[in-house]
Protein backbone atom coordinates (compact mmCIF):
# COMPACT_ATOMS: atom_id res chain seq x y z
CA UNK A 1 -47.54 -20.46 -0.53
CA UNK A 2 -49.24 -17.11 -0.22
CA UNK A 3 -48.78 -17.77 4.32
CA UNK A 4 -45.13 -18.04 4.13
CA UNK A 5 -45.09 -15.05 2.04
CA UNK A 6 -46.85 -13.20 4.88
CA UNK A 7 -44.80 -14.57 7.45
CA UNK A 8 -41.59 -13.44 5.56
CA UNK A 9 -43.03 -9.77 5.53
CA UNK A 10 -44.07 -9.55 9.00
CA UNK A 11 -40.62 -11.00 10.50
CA UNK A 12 -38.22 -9.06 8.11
CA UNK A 13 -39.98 -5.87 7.24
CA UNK A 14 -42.42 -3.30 9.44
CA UNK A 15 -45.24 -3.94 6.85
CA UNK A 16 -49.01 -3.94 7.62
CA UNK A 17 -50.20 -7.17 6.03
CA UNK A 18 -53.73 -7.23 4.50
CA UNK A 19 -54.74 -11.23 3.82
CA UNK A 20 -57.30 -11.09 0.68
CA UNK A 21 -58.55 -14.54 0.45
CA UNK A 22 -62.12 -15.50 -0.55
CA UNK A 23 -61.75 -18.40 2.24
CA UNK A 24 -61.67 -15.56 4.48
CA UNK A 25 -62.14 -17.34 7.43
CA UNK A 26 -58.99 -19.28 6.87
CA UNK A 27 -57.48 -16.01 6.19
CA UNK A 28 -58.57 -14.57 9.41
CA UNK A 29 -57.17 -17.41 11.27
CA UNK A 30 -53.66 -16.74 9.96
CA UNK A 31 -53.94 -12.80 10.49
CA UNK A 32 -55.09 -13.30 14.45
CA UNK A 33 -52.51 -16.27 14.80
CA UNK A 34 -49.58 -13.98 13.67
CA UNK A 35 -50.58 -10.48 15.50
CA UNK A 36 -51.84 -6.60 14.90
CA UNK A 37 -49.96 -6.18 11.80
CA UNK A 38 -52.04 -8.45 10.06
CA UNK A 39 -55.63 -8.23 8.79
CA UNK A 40 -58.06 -10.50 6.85
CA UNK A 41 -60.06 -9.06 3.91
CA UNK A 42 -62.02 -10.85 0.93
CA UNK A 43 -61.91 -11.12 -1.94
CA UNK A 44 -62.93 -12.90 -5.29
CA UNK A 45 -60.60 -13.12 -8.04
CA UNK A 46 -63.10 -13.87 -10.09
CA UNK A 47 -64.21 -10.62 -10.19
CA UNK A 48 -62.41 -7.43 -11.74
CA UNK A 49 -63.91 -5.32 -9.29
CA UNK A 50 -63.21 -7.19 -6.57
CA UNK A 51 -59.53 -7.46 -7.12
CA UNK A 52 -59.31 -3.77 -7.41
CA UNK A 53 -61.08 -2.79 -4.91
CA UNK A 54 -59.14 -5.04 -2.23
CA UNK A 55 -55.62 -3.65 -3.83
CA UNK A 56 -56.53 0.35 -3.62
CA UNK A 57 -54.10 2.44 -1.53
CA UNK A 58 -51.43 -0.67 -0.96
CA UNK A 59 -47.67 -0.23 -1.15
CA UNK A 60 -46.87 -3.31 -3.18
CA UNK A 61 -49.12 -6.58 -3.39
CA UNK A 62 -48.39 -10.24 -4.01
CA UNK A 63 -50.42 -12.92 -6.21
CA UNK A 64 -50.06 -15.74 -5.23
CA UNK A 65 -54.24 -16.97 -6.14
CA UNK A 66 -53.87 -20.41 -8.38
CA UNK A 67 -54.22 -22.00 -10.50
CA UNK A 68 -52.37 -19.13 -12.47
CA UNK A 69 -52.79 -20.18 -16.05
CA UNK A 70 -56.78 -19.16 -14.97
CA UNK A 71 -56.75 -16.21 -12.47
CA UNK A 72 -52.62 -14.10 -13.39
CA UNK A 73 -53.58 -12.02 -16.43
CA UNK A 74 -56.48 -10.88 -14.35
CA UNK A 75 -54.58 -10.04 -11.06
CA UNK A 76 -51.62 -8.07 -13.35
CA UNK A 77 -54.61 -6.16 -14.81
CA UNK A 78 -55.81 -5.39 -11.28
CA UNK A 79 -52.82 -4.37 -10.01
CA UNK A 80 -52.23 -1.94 -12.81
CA UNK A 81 -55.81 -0.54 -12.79
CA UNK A 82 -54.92 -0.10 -9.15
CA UNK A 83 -51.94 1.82 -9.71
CA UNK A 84 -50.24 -0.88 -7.28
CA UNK A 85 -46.75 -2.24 -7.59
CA UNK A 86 -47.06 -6.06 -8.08
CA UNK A 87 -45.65 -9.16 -7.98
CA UNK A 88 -47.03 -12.90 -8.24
CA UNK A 89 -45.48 -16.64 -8.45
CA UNK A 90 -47.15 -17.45 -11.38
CA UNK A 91 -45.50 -20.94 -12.22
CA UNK A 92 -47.65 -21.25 -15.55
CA UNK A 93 -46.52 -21.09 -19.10
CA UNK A 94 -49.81 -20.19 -20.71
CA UNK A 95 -50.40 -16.92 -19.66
CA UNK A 96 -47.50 -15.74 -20.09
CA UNK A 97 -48.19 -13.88 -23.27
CA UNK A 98 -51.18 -12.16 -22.04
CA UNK A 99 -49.21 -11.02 -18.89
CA UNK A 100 -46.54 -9.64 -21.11
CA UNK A 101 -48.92 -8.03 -22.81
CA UNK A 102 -49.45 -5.90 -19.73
CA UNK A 103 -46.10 -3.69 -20.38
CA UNK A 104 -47.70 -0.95 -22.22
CA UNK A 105 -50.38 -0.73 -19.69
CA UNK A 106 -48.42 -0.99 -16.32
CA UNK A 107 -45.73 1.89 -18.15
CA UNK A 108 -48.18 3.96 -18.61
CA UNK A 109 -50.18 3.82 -15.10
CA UNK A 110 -46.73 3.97 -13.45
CA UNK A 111 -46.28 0.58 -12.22
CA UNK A 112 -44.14 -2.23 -11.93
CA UNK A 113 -45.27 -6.02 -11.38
CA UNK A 114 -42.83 -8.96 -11.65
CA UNK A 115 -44.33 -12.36 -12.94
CA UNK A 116 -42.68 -15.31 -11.56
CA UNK A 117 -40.72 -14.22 -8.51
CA UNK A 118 -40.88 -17.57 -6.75
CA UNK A 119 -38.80 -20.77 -6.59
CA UNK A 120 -38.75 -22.09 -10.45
CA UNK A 121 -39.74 -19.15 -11.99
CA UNK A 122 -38.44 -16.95 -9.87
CA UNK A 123 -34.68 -17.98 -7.87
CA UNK A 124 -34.20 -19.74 -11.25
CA UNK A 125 -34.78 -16.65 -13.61
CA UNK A 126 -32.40 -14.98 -11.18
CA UNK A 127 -29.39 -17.40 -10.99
CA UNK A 128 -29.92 -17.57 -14.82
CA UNK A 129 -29.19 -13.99 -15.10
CA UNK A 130 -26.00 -14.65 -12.57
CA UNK A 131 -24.89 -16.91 -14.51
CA UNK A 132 -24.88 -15.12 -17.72
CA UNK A 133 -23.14 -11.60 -16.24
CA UNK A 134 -19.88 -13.62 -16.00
CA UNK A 135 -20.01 -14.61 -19.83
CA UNK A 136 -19.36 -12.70 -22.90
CA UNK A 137 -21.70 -15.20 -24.88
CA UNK A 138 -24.04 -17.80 -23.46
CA UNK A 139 -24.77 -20.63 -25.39
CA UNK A 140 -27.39 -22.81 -22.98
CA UNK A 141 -29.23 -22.62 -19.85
CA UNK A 142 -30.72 -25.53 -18.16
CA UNK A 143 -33.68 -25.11 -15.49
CA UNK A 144 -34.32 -28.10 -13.17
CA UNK A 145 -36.54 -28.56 -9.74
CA UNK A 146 -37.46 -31.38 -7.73
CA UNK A 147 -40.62 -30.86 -6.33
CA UNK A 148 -41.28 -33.24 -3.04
CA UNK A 149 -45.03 -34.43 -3.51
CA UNK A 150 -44.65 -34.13 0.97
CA UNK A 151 -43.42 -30.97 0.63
CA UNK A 152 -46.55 -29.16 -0.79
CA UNK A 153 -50.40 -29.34 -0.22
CA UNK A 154 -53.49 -27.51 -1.79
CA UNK A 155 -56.00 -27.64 -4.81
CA UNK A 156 -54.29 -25.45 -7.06
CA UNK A 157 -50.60 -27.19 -6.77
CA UNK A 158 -52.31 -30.45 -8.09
CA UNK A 159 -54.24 -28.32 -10.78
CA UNK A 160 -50.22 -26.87 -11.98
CA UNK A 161 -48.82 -30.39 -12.30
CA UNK A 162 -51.18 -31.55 -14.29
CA UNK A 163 -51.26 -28.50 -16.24
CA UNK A 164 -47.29 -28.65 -16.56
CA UNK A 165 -47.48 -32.51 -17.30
CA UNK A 166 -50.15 -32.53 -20.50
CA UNK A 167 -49.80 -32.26 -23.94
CA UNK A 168 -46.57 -30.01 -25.33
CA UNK A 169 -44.71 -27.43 -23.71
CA UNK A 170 -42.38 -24.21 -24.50
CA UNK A 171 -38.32 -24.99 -24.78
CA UNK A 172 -35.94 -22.71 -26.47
CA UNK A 173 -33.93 -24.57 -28.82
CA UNK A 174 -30.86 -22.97 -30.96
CA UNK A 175 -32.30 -19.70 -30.77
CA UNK A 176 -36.45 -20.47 -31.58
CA UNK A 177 -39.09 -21.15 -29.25
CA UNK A 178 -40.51 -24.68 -29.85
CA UNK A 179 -43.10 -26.99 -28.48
CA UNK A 180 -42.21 -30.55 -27.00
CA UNK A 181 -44.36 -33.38 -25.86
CA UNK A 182 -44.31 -32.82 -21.59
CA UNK A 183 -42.23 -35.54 -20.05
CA UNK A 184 -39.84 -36.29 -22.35
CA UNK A 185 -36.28 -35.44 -22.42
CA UNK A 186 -35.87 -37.10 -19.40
CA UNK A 187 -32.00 -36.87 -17.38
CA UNK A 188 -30.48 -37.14 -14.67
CA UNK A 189 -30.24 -34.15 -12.48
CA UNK A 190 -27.73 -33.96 -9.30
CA UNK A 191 -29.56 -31.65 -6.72
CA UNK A 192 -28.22 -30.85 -3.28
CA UNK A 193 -29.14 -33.55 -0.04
CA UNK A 194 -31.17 -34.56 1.21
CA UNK A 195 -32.99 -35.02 -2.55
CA UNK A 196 -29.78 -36.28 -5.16
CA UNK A 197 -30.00 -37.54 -8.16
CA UNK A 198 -33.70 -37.07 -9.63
CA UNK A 199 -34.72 -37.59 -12.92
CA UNK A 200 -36.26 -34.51 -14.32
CA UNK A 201 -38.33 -34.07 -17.81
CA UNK A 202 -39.72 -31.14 -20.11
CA UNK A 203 -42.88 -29.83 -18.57
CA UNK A 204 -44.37 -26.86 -18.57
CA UNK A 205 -42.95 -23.36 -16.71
CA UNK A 206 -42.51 -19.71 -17.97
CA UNK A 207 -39.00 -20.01 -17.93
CA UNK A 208 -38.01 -20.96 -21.48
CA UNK A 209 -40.45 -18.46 -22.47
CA UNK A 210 -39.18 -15.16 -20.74
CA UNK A 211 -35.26 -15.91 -20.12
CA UNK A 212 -34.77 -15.84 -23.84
CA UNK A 213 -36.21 -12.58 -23.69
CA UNK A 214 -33.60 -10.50 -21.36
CA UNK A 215 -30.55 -12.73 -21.93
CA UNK A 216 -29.13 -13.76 -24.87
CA UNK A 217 -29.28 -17.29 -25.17
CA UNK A 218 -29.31 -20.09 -28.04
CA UNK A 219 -31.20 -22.59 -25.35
CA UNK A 220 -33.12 -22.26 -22.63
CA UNK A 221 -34.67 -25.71 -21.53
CA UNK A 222 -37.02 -26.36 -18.25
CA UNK A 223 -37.30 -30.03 -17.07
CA UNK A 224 -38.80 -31.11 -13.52
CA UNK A 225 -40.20 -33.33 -11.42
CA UNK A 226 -41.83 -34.64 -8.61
CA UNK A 227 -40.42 -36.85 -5.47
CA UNK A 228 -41.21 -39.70 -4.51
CA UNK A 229 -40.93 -40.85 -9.03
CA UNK A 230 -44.15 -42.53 -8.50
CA UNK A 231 -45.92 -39.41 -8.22
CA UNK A 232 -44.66 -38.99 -12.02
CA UNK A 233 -45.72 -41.83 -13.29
CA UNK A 234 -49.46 -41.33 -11.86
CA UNK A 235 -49.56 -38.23 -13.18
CA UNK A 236 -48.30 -39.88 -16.34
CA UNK A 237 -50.86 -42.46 -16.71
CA UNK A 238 -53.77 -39.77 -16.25
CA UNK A 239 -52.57 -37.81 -19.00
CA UNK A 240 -52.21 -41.11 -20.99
CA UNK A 241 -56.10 -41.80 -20.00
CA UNK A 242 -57.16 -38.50 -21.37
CA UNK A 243 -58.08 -37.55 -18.53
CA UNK A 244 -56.21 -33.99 -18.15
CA UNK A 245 -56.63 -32.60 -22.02
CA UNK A 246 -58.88 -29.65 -20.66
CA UNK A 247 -58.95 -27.41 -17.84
CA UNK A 248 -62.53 -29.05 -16.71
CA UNK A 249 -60.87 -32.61 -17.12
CA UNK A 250 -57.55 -30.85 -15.07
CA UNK A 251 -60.49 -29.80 -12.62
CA UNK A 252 -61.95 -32.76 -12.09
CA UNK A 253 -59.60 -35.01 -11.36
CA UNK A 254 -57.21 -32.44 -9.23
CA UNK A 255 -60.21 -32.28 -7.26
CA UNK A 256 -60.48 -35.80 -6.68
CA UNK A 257 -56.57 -36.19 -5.91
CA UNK A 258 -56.93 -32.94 -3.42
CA UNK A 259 -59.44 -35.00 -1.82
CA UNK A 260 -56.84 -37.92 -0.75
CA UNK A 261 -53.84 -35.59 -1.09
CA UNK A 262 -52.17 -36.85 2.09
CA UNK A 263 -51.89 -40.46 0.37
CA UNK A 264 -49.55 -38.90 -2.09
CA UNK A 265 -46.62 -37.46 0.49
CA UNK A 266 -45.94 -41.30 1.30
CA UNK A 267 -42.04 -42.17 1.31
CA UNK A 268 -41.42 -39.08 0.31
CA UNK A 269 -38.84 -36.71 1.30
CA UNK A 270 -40.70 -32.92 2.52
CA UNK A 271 -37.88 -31.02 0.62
CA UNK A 272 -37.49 -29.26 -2.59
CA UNK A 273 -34.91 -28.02 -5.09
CA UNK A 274 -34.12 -26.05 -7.86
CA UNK A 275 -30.52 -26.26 -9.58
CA UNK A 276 -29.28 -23.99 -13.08
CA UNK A 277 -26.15 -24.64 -15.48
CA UNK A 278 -25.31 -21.82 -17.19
CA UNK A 279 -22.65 -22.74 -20.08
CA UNK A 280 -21.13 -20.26 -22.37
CA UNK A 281 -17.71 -18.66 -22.84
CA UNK A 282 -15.38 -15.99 -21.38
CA UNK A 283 -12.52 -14.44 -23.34
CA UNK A 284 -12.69 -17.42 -25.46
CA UNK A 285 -13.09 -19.81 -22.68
CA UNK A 286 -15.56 -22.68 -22.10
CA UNK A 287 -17.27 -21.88 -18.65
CA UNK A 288 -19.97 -23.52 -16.73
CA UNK A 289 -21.47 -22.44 -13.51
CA UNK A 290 -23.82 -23.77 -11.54
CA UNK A 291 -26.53 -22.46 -9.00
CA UNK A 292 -28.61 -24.79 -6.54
CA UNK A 293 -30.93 -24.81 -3.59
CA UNK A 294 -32.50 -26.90 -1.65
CA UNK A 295 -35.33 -26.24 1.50
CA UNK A 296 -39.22 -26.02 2.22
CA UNK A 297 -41.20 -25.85 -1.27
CA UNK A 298 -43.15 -22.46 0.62
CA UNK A 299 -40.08 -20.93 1.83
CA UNK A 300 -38.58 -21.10 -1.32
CA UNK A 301 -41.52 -19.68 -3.32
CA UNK A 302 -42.84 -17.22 -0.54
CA UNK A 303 -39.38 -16.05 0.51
CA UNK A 304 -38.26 -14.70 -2.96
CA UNK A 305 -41.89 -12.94 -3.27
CA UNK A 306 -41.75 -11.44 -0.19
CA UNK A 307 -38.41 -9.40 -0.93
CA UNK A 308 -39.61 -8.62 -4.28
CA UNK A 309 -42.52 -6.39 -2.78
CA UNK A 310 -40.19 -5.23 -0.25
CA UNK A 311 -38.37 -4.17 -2.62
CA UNK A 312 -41.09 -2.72 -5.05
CA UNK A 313 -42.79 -1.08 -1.98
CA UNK A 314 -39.50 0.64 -0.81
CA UNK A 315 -38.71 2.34 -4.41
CA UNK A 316 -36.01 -0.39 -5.26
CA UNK A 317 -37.26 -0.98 -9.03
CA UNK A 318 -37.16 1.73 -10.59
CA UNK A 319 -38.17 0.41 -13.96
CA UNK A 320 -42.16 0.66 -14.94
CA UNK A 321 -43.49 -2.14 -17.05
CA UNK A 322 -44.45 -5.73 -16.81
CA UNK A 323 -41.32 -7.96 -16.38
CA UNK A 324 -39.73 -11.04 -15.21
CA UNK A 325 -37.13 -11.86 -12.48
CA UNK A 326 -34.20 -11.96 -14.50
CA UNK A 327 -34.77 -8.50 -16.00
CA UNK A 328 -34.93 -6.48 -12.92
CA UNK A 329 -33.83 -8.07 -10.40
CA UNK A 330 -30.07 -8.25 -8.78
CA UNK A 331 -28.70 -11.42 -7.78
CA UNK A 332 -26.63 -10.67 -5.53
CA UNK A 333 -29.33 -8.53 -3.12
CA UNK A 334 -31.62 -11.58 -3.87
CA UNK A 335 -28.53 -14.19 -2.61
CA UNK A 336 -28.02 -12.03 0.34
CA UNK A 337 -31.65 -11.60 1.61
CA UNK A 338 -32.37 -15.54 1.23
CA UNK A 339 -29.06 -16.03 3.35
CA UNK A 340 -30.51 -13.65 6.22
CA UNK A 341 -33.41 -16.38 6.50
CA UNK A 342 -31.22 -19.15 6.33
CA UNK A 343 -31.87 -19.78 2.28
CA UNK A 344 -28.01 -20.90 0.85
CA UNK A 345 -27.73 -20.96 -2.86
CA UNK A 346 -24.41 -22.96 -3.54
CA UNK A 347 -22.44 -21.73 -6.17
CA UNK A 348 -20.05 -23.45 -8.36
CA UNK A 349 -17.77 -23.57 -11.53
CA UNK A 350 -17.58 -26.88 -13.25
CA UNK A 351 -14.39 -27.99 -14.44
């Protein structure tokens, strides 16, 4: 994810790109295959130090170091220790809180880092807040993807699904945050071609847990799901086994999958897609818009990412504090930058 959003910044912006990767070969490999305005550094997110240290003196920096629910309330702290706008596309629901919790901190050090500015969180968080501008009360807003297991490739991808997949997760439900089992729920979802109809269910994502916060909303669900459905209903039978209950069980077997990865893109389609309703009234009047796109799983995530720090580095957000998408971020400039790289989000009113 974190290469396309380097590739975004050096073909739409005039930025000098520092790589920080502790595979720093790999990283060097990218920065001499894509020219002089990119460099390779190291670093280790497991250490505080580290993280600073590599983040003194930029502009704006992106996180995009998984698995998040282990390494994003260290990288926010980093950043704002730094005194470096920031923004990640932390797709976890667990740290959420202790992210959050960064407000206070970032306000005071003068700096502003988005959580979530991705493809689901991120594009989502954004259409929800679309969406909601054009009603005078919202009652429900409904978060689907389609993830395309030959779409996506890496450790810490496998590490998020099963994360997303185990035990219960965060929906907003008539105006309270609740816990549900992960994979239930499951529906129908009509996403644009080449993907269709995919059935989606509850799992795991910081959506439901930050829209709620900036937009008032009696329901905020998340459901998802991988491509091609047997993907699901592996992932299904290892959480059945027990064998993803803790983050050294999620390690283990991720590492194994990682291992044989390529097995797991088989009749698939390499395309994902993310698609929000947003139902509510105006002037007294049912509405119901809809939001959907559909492309590459790392141009959708690094695209959205890329503009944010853009955006951060060039004085756009003027707001200090720890926040998500949908609280700082206008649609409209978000619509129009993803167009300029050939990203459509299709619009709609349902009848």
């Amino acid at each position: 994810m974190g290469s396309f959003v380097v590739k975004d910044l050096l073909e739409f912006s005039d930025a000098q790109v520092v790589i920080a990767d502790y595979r720093v070969e790999n990283a060097r490999k990218l920065a001499s295959s894509l020219g002089g305005r990119a460099q390779a550094a190291f670093v280790d997110a497991n250490s505080q130090d580290s993280l600073v240290s590599v983040l003194l003196g930029a502009d704006a920096a992106v996180g995009c170091i998984g698995p998040f629910y282990r390494f994003a309330p260290d990288m926010v702290k980093a950043a704002v220790q730094a005194r470096v706008n920031y923004v990640d596309i932390c797709d976890d629901y667990g740290p959420m809180q202790e992210v959050l919790a960064q407000d206070g901190a970032a306000r005071e050090a003068g700096v502003t880092a988005i959580t979530g500015l991705g493809w689901t969180p991120g594009l989502t968080n954004v259409m929800a807040r679309k969406g909601a501008d054009l009603l005078d009360e919202v009652g429900e807003i409904k978060v689907a993807w389609a993830g395309g297991a030959a779409d996506s490739q890496g450790l810490a991808v496998i590490k998020h699904v099963f994360y997303a997949v185990t035990g219960k997760v965060p929906t907003y439900l008539d105006g309270q945050w609740l816990d549900v089992p992960a994979m239930s729920g499951k529906e129908m979802v009509e996403f644009p071609e080449p993907l269709g109809k995919v059935e989606v269910f509850h799992c795991g994502h910081p959506e439901p847990l930050t829209i709620p916060r900036y937009i008032k909303a009696k329901t905020v669900s998340l459901k998802g799901a991988l491509t091609p459905k047997w993907n699901d209903q592996l992932a299904a039978l290892f959480v059945w086994l027990h064998l993803t209950d803790t983050p050294q069980k999620i390690d283990t077997v991720s590492r194994m999958i990682h291992s044989i990865e390529g097995i797991f893109r088989a009749g698939g389609i390499p395309a994902s897609a993310m698609r929000v309703d947003v139902l509510g009234t105006k002037d007294g009047v049912a509405k119901h818009y809809t939001y959907s796109a559909v492309d590459k799983m790392g141009r959708l995530t690094g695209i959205p990412a890329a503009i944010g720090a853009v955006m951060l580095a060039r004085g756009d957000v003027r707001e200090k504090g720890v926040f998500a998408p949908e609280a700082c971020i206008v649609p409209d400039v978000l619509i129009s930058e993803l167009a300029r790289r050939g990203v459509k989000v299709y619009e709609a009113e349902v009848a």
